[in-house]
Protein backbone atom coordinates (compact mmCIF):
# COMPACT_ATOMS: atom_id res chain seq x y z
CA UNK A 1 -3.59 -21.64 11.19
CA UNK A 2 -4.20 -17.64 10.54
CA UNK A 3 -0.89 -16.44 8.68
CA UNK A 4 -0.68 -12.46 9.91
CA UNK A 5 1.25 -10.96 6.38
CA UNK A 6 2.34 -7.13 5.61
CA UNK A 7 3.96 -7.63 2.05
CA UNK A 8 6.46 -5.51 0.57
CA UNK A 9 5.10 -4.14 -2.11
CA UNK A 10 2.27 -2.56 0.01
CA UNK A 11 2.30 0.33 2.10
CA UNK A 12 3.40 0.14 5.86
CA UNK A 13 0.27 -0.02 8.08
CA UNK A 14 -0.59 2.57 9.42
CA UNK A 15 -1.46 1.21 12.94
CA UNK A 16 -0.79 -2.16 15.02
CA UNK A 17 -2.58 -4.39 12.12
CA UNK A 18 -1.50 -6.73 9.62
CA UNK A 19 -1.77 -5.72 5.64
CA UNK A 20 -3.84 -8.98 5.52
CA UNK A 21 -4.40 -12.37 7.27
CA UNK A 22 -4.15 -15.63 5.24
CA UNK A 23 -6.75 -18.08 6.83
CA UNK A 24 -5.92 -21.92 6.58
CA UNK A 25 -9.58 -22.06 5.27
CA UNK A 26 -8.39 -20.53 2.03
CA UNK A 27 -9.82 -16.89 3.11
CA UNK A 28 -7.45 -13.16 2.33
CA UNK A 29 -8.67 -10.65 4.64
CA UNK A 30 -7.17 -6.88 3.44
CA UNK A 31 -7.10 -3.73 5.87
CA UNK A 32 -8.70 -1.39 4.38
CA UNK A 33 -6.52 0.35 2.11
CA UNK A 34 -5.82 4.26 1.38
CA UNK A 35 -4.18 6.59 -1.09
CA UNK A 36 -3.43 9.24 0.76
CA UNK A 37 -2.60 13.28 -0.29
CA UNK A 38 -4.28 15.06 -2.93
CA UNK A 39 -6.18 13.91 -5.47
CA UNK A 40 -9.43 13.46 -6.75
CA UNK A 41 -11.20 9.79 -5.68
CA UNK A 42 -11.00 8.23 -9.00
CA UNK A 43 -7.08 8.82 -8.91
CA UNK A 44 -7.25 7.08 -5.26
CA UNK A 45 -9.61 4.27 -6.34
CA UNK A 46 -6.82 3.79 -9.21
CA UNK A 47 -4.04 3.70 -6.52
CA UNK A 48 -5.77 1.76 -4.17
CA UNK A 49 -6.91 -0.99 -6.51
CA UNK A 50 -3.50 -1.22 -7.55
CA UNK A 51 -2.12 -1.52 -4.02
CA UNK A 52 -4.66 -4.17 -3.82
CA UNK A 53 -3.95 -6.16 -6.96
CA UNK A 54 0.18 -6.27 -5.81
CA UNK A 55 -0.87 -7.23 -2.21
CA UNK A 56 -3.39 -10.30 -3.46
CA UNK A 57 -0.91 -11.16 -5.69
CA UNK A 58 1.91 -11.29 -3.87
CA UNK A 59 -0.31 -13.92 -1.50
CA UNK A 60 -1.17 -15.85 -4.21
CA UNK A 61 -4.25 -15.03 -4.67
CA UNK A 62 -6.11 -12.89 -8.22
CA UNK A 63 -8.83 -10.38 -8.94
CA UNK A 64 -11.18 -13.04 -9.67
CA UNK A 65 -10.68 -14.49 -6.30
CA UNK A 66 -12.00 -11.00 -4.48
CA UNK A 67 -15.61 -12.01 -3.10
CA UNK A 68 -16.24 -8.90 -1.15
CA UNK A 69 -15.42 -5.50 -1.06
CA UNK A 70 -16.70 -2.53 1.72
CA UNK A 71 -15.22 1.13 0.13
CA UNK A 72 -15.52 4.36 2.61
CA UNK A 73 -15.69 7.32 0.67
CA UNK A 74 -16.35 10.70 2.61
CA UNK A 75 -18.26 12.10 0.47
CA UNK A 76 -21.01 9.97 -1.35
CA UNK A 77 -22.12 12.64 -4.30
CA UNK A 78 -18.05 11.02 -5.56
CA UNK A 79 -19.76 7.82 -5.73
CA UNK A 80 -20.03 7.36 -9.67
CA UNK A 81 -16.15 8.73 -9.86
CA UNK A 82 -15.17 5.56 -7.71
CA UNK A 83 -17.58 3.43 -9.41
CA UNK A 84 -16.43 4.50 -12.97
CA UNK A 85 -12.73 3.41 -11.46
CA UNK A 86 -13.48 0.51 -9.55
CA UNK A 87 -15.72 -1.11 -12.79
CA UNK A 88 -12.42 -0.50 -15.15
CA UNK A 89 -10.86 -2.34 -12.76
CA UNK A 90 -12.82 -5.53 -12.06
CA UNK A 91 -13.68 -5.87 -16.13
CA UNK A 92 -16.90 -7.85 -15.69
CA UNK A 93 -15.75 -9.67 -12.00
CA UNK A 94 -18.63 -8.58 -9.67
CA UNK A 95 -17.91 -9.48 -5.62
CA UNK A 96 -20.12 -9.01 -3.30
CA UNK A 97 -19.72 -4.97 -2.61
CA UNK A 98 -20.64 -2.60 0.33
CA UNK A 99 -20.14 1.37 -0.14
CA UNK A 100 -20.46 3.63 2.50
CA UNK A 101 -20.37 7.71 3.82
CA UNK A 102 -18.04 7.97 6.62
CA UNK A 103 -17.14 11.68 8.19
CA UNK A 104 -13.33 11.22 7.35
CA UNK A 105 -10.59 8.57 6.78
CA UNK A 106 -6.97 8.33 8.34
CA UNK A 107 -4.37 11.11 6.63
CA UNK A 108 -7.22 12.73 4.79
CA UNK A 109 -7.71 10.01 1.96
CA UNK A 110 -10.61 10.59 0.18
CA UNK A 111 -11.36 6.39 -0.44
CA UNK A 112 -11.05 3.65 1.45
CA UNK A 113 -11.20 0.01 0.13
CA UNK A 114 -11.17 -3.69 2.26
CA UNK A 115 -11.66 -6.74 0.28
CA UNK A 116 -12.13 -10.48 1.19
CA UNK A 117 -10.36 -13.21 -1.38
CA UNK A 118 -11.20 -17.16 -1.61
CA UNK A 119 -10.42 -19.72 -3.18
């Protein structure tokens, strides 16, 4: 049974979706998540991988359990300023990861991050 979850510690969706979905098959599925305003991407990477760490968390589930990860950035000459972030953040833990160009993201984040857990 899929449990549909939008914890309190993250921020509200910004649309008619769930923070994440708890499969009874021991898969976390995050919406992609943003750090919207000003900033530069590695301050947004920080924010968002901290949104992600409380959300996880709060579902039981760790860093080490993150197998995948797609990030959106809209501007891919930033890449090594999220990567720089991201790599302090995972210490060593390497999931699966996809990184992508997209024209622009919702509220004009810079970053956006999804990540699949399991245990």
């Amino acid at each position: 049974m899929n449990e549909f979850i939008n914890p309190p510690s993250a921020p509200a969706p910004a649309g008619p979706y769930s923070t994440a979905v708890r499969t009874g098959n021991g898969f976390l599925f995050l919406s992609g998540q943003i750090s919207p305003g000003p900033g530069m991407v590695s301050g947004q990477t920080e924010k968002i991988l901290s949104n992600i760490d409380k959300i996880i968390k709060e579902c039981s589930f760790s860093v080490k359990d993150i197998i995948k990860i797609t990030v959106f950035l809209t501007d891919m000459g930033k890449f090594a300023e999220m990567n720089e972030a991201y790599s302090k953040f995972f210490d060593g833990h390497k999931p699966a990861r996809t990184a992508v160009e997209v024209k622009s993201l919702p509220k004009g984040a810079l970053v956006e991050i999804e990540a699949v857990c399991c245990r």
